[in-house]
C-alpha atoms as a PDB file:
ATOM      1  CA  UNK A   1     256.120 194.393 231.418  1.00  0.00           C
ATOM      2  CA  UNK A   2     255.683 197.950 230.416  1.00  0.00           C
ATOM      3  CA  UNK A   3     252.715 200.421 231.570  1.00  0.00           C
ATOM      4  CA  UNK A   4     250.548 200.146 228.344  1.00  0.00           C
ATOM      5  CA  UNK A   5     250.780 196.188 227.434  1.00  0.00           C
ATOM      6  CA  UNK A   6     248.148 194.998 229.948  1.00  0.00           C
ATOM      7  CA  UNK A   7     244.881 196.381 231.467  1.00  0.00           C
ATOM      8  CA  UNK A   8     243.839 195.877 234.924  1.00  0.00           C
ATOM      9  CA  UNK A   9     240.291 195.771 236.166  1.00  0.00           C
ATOM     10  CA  UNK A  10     238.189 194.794 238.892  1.00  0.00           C
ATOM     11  CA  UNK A  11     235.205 193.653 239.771  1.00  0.00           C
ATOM     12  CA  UNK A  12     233.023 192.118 242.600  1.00  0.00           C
ATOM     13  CA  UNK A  13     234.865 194.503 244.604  1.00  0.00           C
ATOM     14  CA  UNK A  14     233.672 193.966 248.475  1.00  0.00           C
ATOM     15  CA  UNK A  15     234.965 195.760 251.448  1.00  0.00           C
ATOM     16  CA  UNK A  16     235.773 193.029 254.119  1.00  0.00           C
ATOM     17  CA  UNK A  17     236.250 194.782 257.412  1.00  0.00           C
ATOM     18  CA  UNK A  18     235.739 192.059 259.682  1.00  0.00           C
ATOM     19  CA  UNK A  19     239.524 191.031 258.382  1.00  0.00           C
ATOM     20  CA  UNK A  20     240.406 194.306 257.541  1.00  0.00           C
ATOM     21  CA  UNK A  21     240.652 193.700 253.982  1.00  0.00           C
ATOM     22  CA  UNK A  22     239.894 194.623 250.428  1.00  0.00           C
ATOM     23  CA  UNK A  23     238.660 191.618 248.616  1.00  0.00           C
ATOM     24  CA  UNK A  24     238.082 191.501 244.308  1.00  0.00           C
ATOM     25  CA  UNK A  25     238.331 189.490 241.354  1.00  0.00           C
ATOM     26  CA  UNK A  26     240.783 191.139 238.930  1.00  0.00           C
ATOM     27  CA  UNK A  27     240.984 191.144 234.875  1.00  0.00           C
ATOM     28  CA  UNK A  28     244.117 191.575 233.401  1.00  0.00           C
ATOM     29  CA  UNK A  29     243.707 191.861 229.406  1.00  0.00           C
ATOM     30  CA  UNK A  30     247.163 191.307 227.927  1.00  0.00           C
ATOM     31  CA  UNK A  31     246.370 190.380 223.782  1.00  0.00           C
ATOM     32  CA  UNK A  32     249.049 189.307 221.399  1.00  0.00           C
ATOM     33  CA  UNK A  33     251.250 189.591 224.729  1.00  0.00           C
ATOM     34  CA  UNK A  34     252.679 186.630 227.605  1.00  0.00           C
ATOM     35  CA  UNK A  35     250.831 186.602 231.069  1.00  0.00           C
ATOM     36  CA  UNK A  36     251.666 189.102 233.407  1.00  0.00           C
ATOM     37  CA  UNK A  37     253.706 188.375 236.160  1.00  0.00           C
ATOM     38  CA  UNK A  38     252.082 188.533 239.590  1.00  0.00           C
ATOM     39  CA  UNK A  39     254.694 191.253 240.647  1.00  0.00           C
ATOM     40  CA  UNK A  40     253.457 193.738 237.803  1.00  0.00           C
ATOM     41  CA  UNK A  41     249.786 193.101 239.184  1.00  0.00           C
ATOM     42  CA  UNK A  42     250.790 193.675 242.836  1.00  0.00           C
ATOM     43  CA  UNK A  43     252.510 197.159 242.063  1.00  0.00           C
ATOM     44  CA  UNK A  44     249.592 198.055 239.477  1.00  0.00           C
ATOM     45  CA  UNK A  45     246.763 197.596 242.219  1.00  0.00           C
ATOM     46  CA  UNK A  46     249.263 199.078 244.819  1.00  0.00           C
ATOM     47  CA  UNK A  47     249.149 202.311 242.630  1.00  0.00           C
ATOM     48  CA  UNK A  48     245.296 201.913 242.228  1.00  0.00           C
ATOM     49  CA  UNK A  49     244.488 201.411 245.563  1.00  0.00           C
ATOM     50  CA  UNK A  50     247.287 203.860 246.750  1.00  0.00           C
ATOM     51  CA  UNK A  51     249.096 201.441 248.885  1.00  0.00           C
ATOM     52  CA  UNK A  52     252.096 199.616 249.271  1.00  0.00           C
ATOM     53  CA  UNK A  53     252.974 195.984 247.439  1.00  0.00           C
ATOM     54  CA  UNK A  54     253.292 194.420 250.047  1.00  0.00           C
ATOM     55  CA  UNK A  55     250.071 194.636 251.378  1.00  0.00           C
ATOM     56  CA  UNK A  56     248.276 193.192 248.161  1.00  0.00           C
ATOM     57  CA  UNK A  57     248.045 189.037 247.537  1.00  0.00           C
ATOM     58  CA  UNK A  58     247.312 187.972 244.224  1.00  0.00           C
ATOM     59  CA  UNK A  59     246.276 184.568 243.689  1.00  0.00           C
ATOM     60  CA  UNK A  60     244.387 181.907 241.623  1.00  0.00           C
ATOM     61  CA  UNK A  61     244.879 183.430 238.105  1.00  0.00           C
ATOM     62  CA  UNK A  62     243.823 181.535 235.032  1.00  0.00           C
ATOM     63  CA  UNK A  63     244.151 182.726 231.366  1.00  0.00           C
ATOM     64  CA  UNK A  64     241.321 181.954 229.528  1.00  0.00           C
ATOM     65  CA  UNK A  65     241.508 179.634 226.155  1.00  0.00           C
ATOM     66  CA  UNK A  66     243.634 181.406 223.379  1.00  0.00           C
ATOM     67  CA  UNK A  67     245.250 183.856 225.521  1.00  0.00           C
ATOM     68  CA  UNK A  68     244.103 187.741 226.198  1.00  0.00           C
ATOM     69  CA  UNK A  69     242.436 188.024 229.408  1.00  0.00           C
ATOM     70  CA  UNK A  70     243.787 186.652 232.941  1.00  0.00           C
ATOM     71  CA  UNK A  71     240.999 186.557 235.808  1.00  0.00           C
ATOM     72  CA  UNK A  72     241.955 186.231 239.333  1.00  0.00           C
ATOM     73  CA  UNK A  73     241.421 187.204 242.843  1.00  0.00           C
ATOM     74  CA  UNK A  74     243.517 189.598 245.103  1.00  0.00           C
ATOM     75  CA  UNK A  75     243.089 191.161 248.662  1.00  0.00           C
ATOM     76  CA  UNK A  76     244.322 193.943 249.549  1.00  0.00           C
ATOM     77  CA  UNK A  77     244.890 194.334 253.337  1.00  0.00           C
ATOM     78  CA  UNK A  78     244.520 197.695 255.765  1.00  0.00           C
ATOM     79  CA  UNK A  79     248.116 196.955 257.442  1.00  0.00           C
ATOM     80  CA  UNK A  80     251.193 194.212 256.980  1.00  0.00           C
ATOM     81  CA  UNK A  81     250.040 193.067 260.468  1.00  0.00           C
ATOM     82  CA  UNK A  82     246.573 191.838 259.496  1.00  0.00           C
ATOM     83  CA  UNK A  83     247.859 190.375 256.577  1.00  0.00           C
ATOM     84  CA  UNK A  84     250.314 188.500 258.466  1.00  0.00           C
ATOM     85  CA  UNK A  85     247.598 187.491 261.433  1.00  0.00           C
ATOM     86  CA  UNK A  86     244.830 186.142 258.564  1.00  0.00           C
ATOM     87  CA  UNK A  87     246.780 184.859 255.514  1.00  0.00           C
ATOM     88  CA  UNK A  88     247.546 181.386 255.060  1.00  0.00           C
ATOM     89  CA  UNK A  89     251.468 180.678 255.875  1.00  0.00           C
ATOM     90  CA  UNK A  90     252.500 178.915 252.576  1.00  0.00           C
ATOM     91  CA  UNK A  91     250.841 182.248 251.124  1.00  0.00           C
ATOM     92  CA  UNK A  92     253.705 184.581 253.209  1.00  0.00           C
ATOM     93  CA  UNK A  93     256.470 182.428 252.076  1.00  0.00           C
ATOM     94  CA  UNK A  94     255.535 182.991 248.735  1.00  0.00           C
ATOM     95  CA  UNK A  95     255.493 187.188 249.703  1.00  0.00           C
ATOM     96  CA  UNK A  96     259.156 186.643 251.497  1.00  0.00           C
ATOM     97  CA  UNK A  97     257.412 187.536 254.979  1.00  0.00           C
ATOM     98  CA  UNK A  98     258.387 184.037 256.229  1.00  0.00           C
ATOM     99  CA  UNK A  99     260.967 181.991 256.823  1.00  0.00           C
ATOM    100  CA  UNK A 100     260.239 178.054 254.636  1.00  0.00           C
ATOM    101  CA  UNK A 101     260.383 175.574 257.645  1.00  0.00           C
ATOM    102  CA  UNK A 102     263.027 172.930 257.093  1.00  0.00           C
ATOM    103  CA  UNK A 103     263.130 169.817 256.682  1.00  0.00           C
ATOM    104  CA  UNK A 104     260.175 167.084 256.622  1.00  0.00           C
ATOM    105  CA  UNK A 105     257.239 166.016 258.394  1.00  0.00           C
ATOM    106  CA  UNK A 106     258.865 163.469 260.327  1.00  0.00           C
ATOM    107  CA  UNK A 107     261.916 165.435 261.321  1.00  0.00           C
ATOM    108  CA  UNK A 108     260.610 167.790 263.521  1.00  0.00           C
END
């Protein structure tokens, strides 16, 4: 999506430093277009918080009834370490910094 169809803005922004984190609820407002894609929010806060992508996880958005505005939450993490040490692992698949185990529960 291009620069000027969505707004991004945050709020209850709290500085976590006991996990090294940046923690917020974010507002995308997007009317009369589709919901942004998770990738465009990562490298929007990336430039806002002048970081890198891979560093930010965006998750739990929900667009509101009739369309317009997105809310959901992100953190945004000091170093790729920490993020790796405190983030859930299905969470890391997701960002491509893990490998999907194989196979099922009762094939290990």
């Amino acid at each position: 999506m291009n620069e000027g169809a969505a707004t991004i803005r945050t709020r209850k922004f709290m500085s976590n430093r006991l996990l090294s984190r940046k923690q917020m609820i974010v507002d995308v407002l997007h009317p009369g277009k589709a919901t942004v894609a998770k990738t465009d929010i990562r490298e929007r806060l990336a430039k806002m918080y002048k970081t890198t992508p891979d560093t930010i996880f965006c998750f739990g958005f929900r667009t509101k009834f009739g369309g317009g505005k997105t809310s959901g939450f992100a953190l945004v993490y000091d170093s790729l370490d920490q993020a790796k040490k405190f983030e859930p692992k299905y969470r890391l698949v997701r960002h491509g910094l893990l490998e999907k185990p194989k196979g099922g529960r009762k094939n290990r």
